[in-house]
C-alpha atoms as a PDB file:
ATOM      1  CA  UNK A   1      81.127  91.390  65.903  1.00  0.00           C
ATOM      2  CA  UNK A   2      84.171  92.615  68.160  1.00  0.00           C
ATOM      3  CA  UNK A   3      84.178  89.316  70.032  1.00  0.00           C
ATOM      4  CA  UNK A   4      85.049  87.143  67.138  1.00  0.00           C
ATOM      5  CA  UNK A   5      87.799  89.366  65.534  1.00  0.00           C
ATOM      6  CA  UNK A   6      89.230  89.578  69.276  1.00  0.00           C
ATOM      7  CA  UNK A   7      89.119  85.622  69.903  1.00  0.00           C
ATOM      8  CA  UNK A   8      91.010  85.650  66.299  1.00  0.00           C
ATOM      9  CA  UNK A   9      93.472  87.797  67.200  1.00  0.00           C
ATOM     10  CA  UNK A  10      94.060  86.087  70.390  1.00  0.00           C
ATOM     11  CA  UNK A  11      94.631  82.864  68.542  1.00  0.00           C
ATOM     12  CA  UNK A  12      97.252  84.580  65.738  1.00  0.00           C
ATOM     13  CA  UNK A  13      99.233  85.504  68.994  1.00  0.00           C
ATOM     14  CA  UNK A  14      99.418  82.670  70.335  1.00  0.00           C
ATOM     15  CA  UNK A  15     100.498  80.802  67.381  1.00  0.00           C
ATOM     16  CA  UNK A  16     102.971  83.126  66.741  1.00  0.00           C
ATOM     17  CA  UNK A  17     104.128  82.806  69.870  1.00  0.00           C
ATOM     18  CA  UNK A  18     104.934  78.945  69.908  1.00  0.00           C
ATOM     19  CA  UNK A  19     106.332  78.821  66.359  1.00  0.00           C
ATOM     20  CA  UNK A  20     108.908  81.971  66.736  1.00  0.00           C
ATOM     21  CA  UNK A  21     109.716  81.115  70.608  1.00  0.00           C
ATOM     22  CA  UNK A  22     109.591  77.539  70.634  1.00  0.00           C
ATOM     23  CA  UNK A  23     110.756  76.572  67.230  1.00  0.00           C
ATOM     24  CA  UNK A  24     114.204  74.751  67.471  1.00  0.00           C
ATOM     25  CA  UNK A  25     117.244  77.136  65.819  1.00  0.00           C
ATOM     26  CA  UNK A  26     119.243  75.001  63.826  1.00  0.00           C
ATOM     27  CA  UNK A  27     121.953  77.690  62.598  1.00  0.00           C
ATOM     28  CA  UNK A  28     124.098  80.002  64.230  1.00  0.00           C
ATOM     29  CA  UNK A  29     122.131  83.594  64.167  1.00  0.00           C
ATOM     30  CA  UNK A  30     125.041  85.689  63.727  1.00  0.00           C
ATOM     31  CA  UNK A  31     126.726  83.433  60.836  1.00  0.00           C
ATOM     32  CA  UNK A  32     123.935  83.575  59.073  1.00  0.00           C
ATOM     33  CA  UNK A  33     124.147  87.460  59.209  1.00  0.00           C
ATOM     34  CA  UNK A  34     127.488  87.279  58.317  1.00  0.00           C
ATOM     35  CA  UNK A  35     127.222  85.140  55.326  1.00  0.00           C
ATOM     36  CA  UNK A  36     124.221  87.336  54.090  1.00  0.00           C
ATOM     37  CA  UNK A  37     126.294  90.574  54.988  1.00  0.00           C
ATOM     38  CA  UNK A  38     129.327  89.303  53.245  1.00  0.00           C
ATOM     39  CA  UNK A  39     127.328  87.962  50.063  1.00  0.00           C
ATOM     40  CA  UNK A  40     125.941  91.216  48.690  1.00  0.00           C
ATOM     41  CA  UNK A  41     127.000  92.679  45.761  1.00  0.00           C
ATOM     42  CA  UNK A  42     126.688  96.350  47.143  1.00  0.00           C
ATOM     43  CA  UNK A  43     127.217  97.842  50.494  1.00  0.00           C
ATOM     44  CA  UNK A  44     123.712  98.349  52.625  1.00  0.00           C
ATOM     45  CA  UNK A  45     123.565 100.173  55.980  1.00  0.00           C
ATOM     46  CA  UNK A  46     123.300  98.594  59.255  1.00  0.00           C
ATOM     47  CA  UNK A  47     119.966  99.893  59.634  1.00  0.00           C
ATOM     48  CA  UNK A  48     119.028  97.916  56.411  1.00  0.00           C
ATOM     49  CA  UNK A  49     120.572  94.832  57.543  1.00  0.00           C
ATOM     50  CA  UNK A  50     118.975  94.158  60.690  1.00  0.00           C
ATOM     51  CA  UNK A  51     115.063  95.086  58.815  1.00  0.00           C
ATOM     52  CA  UNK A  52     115.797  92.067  56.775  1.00  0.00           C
ATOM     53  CA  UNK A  53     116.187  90.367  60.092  1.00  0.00           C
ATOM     54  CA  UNK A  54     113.169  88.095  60.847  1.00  0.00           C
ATOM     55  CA  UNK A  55     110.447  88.988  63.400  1.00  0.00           C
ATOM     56  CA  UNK A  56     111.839  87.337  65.923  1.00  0.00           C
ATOM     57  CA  UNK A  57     115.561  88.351  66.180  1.00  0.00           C
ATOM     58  CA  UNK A  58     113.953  91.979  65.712  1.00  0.00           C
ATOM     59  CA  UNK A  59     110.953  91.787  68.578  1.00  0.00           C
ATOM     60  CA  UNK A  60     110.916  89.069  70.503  1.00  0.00           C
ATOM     61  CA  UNK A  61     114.033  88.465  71.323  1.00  0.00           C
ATOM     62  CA  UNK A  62     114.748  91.773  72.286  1.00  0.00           C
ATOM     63  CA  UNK A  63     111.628  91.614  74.579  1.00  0.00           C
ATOM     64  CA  UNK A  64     113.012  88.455  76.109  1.00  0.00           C
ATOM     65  CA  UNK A  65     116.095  89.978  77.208  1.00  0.00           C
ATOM     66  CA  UNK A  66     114.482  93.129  78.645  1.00  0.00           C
ATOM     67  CA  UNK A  67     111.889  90.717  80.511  1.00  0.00           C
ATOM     68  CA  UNK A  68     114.675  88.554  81.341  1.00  0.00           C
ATOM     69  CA  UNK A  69     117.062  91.569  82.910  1.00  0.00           C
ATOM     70  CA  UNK A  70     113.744  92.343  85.061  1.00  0.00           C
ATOM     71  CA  UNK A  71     112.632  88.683  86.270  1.00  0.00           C
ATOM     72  CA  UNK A  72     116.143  88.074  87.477  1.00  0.00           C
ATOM     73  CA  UNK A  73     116.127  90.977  90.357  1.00  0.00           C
ATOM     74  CA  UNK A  74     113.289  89.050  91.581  1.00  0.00           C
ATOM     75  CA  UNK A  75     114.263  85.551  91.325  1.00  0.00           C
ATOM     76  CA  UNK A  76     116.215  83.700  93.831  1.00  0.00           C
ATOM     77  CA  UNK A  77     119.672  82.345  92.786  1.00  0.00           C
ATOM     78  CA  UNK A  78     118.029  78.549  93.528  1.00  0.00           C
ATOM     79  CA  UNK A  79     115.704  79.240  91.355  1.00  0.00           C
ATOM     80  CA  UNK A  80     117.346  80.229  88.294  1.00  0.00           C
ATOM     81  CA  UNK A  81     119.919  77.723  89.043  1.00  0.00           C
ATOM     82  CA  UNK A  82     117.500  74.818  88.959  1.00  0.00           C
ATOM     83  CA  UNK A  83     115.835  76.551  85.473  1.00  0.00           C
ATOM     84  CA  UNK A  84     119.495  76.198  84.016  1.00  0.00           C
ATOM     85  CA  UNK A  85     119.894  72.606  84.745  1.00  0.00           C
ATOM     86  CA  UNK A  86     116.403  71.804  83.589  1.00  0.00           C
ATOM     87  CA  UNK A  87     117.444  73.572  80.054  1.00  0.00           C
ATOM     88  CA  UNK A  88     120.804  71.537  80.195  1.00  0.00           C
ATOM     89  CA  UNK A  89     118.339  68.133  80.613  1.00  0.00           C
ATOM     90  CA  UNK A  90     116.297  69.812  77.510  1.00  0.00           C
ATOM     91  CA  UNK A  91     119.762  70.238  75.531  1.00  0.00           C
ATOM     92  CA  UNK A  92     119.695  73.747  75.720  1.00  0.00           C
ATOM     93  CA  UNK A  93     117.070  74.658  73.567  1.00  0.00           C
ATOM     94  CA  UNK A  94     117.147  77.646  71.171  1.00  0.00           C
ATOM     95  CA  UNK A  95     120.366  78.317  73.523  1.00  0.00           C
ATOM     96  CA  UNK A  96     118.112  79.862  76.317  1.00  0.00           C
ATOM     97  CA  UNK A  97     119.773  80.997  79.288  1.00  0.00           C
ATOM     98  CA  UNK A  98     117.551  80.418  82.995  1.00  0.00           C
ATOM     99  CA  UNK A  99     116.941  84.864  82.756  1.00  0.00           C
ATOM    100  CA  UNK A 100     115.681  84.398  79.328  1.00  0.00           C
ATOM    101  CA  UNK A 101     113.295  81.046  79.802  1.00  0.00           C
ATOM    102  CA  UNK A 102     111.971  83.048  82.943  1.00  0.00           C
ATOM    103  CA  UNK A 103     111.444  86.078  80.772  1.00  0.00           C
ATOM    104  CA  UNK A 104     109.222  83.849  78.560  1.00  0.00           C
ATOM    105  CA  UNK A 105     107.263  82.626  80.925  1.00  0.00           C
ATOM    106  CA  UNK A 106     106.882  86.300  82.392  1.00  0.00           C
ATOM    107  CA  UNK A 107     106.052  87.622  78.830  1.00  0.00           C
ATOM    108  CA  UNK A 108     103.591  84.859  78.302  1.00  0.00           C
ATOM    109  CA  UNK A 109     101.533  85.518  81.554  1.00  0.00           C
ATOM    110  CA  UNK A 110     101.171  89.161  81.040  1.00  0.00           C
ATOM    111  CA  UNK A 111     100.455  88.907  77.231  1.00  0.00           C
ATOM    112  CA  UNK A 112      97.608  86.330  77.650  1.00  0.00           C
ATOM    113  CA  UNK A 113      96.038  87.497  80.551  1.00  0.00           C
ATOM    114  CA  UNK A 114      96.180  90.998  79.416  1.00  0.00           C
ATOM    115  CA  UNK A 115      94.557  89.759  76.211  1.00  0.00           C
ATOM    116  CA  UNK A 116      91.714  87.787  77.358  1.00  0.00           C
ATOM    117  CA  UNK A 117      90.804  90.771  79.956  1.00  0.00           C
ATOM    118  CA  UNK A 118      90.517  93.161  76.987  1.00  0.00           C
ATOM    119  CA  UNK A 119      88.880  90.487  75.435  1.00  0.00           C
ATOM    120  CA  UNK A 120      86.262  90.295  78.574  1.00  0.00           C
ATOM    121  CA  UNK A 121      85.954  93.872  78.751  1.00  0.00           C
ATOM    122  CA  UNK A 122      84.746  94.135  75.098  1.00  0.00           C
ATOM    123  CA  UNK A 123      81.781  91.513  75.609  1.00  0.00           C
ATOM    124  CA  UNK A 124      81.148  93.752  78.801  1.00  0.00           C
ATOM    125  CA  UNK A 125      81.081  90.585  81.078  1.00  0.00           C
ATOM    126  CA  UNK A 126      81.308  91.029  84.923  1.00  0.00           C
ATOM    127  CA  UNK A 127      84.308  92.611  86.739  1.00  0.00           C
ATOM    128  CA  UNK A 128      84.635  89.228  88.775  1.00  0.00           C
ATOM    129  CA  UNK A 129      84.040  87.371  85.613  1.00  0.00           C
ATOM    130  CA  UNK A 130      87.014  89.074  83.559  1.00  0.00           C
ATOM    131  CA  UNK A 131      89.293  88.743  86.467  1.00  0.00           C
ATOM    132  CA  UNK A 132      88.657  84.845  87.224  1.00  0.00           C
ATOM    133  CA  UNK A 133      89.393  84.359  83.288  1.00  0.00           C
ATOM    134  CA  UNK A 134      92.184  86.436  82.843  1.00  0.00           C
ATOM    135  CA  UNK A 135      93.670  84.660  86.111  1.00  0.00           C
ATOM    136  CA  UNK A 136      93.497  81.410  84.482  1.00  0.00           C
ATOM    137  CA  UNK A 137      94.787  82.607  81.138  1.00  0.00           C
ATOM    138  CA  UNK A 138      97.649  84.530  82.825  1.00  0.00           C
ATOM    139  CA  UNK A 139      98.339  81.190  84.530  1.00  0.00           C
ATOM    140  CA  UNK A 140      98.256  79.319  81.461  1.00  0.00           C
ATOM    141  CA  UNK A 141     100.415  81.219  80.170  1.00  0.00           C
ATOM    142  CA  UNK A 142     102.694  80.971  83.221  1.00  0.00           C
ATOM    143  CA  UNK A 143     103.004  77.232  83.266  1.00  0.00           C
ATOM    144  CA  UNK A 144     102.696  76.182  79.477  1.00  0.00           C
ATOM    145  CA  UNK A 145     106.749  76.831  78.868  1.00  0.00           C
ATOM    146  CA  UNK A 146     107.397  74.968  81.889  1.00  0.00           C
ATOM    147  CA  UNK A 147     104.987  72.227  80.606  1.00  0.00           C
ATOM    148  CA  UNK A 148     106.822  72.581  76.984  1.00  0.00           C
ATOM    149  CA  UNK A 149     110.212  72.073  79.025  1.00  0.00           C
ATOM    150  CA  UNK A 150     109.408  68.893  80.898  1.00  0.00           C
ATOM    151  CA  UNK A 151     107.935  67.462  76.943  1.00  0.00           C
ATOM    152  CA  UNK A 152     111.607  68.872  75.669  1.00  0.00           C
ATOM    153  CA  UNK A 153     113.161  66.767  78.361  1.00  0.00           C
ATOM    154  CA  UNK A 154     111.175  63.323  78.440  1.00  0.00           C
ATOM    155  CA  UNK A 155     111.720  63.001  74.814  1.00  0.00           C
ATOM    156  CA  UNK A 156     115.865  63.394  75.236  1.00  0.00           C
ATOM    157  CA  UNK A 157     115.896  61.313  77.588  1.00  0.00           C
ATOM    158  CA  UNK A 158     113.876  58.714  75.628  1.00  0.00           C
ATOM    159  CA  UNK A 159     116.177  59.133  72.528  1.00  0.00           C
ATOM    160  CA  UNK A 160     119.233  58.573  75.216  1.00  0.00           C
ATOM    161  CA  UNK A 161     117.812  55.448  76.287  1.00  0.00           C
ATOM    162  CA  UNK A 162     116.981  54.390  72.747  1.00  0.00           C
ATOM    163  CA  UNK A 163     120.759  55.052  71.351  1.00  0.00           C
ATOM    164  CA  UNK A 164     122.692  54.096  74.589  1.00  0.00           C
ATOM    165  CA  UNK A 165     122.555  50.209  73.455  1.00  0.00           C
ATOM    166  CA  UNK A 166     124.194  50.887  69.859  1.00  0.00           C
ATOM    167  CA  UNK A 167     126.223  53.513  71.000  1.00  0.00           C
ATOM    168  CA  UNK A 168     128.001  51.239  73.622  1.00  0.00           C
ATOM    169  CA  UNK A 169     128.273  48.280  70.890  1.00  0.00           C
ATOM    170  CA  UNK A 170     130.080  50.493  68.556  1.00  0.00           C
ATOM    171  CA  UNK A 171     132.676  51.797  72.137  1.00  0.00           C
ATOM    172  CA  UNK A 172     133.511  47.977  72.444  1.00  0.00           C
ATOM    173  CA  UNK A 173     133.790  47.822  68.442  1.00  0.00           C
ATOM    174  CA  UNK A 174     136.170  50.376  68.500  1.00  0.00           C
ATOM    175  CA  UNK A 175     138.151  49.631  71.893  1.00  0.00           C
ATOM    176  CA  UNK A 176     138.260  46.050  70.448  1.00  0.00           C
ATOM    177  CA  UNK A 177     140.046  46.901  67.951  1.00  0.00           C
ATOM    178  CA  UNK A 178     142.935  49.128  69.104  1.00  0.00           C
ATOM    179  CA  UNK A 179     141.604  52.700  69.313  1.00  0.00           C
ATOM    180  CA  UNK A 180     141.516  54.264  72.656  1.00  0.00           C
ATOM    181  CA  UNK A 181     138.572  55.215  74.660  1.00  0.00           C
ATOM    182  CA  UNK A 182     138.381  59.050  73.719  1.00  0.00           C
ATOM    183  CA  UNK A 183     139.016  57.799  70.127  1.00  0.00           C
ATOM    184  CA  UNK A 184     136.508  55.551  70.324  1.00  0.00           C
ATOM    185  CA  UNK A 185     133.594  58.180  71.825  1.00  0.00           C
ATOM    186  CA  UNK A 186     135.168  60.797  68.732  1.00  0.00           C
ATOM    187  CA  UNK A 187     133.882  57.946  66.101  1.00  0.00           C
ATOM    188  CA  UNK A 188     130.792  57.625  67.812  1.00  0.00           C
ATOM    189  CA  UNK A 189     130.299  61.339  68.273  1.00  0.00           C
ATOM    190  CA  UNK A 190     130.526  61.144  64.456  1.00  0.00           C
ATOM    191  CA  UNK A 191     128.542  58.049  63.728  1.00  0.00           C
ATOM    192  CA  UNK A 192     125.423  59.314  65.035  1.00  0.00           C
ATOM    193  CA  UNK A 193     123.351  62.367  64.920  1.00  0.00           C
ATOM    194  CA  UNK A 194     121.299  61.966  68.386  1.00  0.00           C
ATOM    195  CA  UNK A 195     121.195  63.234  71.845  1.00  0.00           C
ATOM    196  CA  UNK A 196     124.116  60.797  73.402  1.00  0.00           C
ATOM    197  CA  UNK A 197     126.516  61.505  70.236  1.00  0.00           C
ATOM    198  CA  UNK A 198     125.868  64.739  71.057  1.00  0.00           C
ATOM    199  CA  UNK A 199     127.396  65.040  74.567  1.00  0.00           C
ATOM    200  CA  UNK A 200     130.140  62.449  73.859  1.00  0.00           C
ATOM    201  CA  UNK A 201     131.508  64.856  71.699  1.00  0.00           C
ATOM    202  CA  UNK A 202     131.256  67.477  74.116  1.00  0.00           C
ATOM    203  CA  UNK A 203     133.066  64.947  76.645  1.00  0.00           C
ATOM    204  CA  UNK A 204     135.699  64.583  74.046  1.00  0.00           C
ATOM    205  CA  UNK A 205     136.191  68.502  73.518  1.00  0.00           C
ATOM    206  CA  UNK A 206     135.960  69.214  76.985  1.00  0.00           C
ATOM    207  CA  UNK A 207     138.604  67.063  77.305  1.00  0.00           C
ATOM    208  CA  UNK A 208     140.885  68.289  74.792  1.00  0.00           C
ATOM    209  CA  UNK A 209     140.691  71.405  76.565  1.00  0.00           C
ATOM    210  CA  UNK A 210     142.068  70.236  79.725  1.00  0.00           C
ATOM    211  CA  UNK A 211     139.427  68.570  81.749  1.00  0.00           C
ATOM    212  CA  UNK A 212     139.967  65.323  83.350  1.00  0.00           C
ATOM    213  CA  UNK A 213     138.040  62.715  81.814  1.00  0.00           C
ATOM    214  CA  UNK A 214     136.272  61.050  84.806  1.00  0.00           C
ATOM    215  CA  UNK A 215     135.190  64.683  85.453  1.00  0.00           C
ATOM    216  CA  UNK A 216     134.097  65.223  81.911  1.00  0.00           C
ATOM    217  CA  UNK A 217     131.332  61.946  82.088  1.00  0.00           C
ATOM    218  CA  UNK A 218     129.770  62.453  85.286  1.00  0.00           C
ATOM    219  CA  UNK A 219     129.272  65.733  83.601  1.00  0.00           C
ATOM    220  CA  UNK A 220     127.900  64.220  80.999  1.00  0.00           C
ATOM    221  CA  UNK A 221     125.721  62.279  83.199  1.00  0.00           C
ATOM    222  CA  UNK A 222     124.691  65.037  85.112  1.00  0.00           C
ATOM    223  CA  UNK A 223     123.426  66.728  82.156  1.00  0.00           C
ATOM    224  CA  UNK A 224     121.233  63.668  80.854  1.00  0.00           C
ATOM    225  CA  UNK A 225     120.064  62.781  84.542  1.00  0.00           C
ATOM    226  CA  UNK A 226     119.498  59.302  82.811  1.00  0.00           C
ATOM    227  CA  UNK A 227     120.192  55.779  85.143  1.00  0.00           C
ATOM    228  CA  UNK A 228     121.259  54.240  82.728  1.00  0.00           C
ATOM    229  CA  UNK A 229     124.328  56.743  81.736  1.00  0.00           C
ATOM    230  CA  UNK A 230     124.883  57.176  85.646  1.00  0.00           C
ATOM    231  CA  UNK A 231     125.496  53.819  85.980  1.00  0.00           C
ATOM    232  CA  UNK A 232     127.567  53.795  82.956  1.00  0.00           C
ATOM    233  CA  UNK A 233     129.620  56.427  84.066  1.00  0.00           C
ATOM    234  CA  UNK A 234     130.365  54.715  87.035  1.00  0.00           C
ATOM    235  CA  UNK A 235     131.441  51.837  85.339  1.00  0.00           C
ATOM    236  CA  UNK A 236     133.897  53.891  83.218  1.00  0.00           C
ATOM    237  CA  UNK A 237     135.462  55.864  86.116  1.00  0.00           C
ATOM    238  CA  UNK A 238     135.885  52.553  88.727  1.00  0.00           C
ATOM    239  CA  UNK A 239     137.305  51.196  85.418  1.00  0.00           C
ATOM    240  CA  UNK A 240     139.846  54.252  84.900  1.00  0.00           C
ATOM    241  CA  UNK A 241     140.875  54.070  88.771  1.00  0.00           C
ATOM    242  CA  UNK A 242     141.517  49.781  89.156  1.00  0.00           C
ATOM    243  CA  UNK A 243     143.494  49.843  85.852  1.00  0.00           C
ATOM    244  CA  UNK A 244     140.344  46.973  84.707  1.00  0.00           C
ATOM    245  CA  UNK A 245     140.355  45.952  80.955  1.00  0.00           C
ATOM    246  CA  UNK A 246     137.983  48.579  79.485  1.00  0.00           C
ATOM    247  CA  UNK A 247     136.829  46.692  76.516  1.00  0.00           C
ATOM    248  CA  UNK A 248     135.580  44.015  79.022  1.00  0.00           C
ATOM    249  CA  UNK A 249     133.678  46.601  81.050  1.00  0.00           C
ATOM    250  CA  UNK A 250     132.375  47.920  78.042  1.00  0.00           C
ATOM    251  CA  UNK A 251     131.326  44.819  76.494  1.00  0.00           C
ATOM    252  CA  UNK A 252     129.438  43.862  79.565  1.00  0.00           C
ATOM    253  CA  UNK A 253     127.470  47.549  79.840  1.00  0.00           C
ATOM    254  CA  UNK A 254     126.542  46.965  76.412  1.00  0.00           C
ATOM    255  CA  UNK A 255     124.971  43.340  77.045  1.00  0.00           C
ATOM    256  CA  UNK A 256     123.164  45.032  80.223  1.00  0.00           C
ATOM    257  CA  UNK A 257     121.496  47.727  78.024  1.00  0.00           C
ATOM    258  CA  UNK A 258     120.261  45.686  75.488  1.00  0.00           C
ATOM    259  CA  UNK A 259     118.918  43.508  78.651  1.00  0.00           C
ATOM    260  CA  UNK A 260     117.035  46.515  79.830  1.00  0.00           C
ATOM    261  CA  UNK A 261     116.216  48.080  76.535  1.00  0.00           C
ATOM    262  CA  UNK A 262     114.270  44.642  75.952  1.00  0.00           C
ATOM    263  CA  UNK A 263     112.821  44.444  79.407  1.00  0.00           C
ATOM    264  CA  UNK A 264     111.442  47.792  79.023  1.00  0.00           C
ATOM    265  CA  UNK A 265     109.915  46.970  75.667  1.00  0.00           C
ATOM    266  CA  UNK A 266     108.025  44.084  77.346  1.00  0.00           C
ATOM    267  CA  UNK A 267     106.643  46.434  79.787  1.00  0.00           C
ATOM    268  CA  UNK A 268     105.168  48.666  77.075  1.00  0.00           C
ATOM    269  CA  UNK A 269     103.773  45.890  75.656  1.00  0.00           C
ATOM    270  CA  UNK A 270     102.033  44.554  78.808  1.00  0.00           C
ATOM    271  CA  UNK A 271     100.813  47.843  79.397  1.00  0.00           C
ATOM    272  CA  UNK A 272      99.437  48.315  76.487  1.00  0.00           C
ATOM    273  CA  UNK A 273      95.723  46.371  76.737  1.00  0.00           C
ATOM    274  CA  UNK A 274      95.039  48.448  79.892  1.00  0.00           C
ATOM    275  CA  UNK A 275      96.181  51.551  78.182  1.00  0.00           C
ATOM    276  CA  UNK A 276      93.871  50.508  74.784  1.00  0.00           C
ATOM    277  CA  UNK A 277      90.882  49.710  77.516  1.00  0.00           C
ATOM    278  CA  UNK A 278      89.407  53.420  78.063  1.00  0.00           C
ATOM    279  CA  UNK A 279      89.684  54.413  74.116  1.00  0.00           C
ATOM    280  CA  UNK A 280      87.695  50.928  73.350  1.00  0.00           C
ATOM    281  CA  UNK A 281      85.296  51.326  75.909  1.00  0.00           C
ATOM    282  CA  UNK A 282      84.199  55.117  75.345  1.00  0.00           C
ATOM    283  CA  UNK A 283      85.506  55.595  71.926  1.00  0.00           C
ATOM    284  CA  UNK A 284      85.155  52.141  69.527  1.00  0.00           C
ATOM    285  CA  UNK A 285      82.586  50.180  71.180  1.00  0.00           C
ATOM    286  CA  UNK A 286      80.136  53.155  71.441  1.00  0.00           C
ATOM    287  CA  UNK A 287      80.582  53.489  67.584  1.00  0.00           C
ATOM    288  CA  UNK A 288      79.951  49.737  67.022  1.00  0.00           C
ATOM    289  CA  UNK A 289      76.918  49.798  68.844  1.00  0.00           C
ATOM    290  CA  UNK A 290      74.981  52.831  67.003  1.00  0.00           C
ATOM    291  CA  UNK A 291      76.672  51.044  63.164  1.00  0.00           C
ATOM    292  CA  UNK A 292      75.287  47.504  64.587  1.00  0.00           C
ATOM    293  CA  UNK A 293      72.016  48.479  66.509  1.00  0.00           C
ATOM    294  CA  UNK A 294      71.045  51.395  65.000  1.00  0.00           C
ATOM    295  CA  UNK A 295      69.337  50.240  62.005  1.00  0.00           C
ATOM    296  CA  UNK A 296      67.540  47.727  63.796  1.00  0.00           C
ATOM    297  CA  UNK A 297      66.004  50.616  65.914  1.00  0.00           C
ATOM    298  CA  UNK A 298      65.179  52.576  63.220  1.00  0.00           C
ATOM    299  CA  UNK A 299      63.371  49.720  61.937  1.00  0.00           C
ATOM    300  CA  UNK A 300      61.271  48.729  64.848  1.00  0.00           C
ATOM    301  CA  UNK A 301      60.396  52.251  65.352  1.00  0.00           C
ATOM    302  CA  UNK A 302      58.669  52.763  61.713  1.00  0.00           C
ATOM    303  CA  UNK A 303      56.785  49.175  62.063  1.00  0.00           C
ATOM    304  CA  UNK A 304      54.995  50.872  64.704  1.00  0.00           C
ATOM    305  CA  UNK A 305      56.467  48.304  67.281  1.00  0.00           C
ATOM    306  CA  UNK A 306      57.752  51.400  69.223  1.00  0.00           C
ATOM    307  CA  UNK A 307      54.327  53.245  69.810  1.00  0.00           C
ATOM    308  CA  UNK A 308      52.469  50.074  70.834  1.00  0.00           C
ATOM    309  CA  UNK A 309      55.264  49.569  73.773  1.00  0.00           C
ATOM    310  CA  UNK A 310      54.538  52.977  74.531  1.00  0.00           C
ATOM    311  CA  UNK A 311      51.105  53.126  74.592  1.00  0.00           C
END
């Protein structure tokens, strides 16, 4: 009876691990606590305040940071440098610095392989036995936010590539007619809600703050780590240092976008009968044969057909 109330518990960790970890914040954490602060009617304590705090602002990520100040003593500089830049190609989810994704993955490897040893050690299986399965939980647990990451980042990317075409139709819209090039990225910063209006109105506040504008887009493009925007980029900055027409340059990036947007819809689509080949074979024909031929079997096998052929 132990076992099953263990493999339950188990499973409510785990779930509550993905949705308060891995769940996307959409608001600012500490406006929110100032807006709830600042609308009640009477004065509460500090101590009162952060209880009404969710679970996660008042365990986990406390945990996180403690498990992130540790992991980083051990951690080469590389390492956590190359976890920041993978979180920049994820846009910065949940606002996760490399310490704290490393303390996650730490957190996750000692909580599940801790809790499917216990788990062992309650169904009294074999030393060897509990430490081969704890291993391979611990290491599940180990690579899953790394596996979450890479997701995070395939699908940004993606959505780049899907919104770059538009995006640069409504630049040479704009350049066209009359605003200027940081104008134009401001209107489609505020166009668009998706990953590429996102970072041009990052380029456009970086620049307001006093970084050079060629600097500001290969930035840009070194936080997307897309061809496409490299290329782009390029385009932009060769344009900004020959003194070229940029609405021409634009116009032409545009055309060549939609030319590969199409080119790599045609791919999808070739690729798709080889990629609808295993489900049909294993999945839908299997279930066509047993609808089509099983009634005929059934029927040969009561006319006594069946135990003539085997007798």
């Amino acid at each position: 009876m132990l076992v099953p109330v263990l493999i339950v518990v188990v499973a409510i960790v785990a779930i509550l691990i993905v949705v308060t970890v891995f769940r996307p914040r959409s608001h600012d954490t500490i406006q929110d606590r100032l807006m709830e602060y600042s609308g009640r009617a009477e004065a509460v304590s500090l101590e009162e305040l952060e209880l009404s705090q969710p679970f996660s602002q008042r365990i986990l990520v406390p945990m996180i940071d403690t498990a992130a100040q540790f992991v980083t003593r051990f951690t080469p500089q590389q390492t956590l440098e190359s976890t920041r830049h993978s979180l920049e190609l994820a846009g910065n989810p949940n606002n996760w610095s490399a310490a704290q994704f490393w303390g996650i993955r730490m957190i996750a490897t000692v909580l599940l392989g801790g809790l499917i040893f216990l788990l062992m050690s309650s169904a009294q299986q074999p030393m060897g036995k509990r430490l081969m399965l704890a291993g391979a939980a611990a290491l599940i647990g180990f690579i899953y936010p790394q596996i979450w990451l890479n997701s995070r980042i395939r699908a940004r990317q993606a959505a780049i590539l899907k919104a770059l075409p538009d995006a640069l139709d409504l630049l040479t819209i704009c350049v066209e007619a009359g605003l200027g090039f940081d104008s134009a990225m401001d209107r489609v910063s505020q166009k668009w809600d998706d990953p590429f209006s996102e970072e041009l109105g990052r380029v456009i506040r970086e620049i307001q703050l006093g970084k050079f504008r060629r600097d500001a887009l290969r930035d840009m493009a070194t936080r997307m780590d897309v061809p496409d925007v490299t290329s782009f980029v390029a385009a932009i900055v060769q344009t900004e240092q020959l003194g070229v027409s940029i609405a021409k340059v634009l116009k032409i990036q545009s055309e060549q976008m939609r030319m590969k947007r199409r080119q790599r819809a045609e791919e999808r689509a070739h690729q798709a009968p080889i990629k609808m080949l295993i489900p049909m074979v294993f999945l839908i024909f299997p279930s066509i044969y047993i609808v089509l031929l099983g009634p005929a079997v059934i029927t040969v096998m009561e006319s006594g057909v069946g135990g003539i052929t085997g007798g």
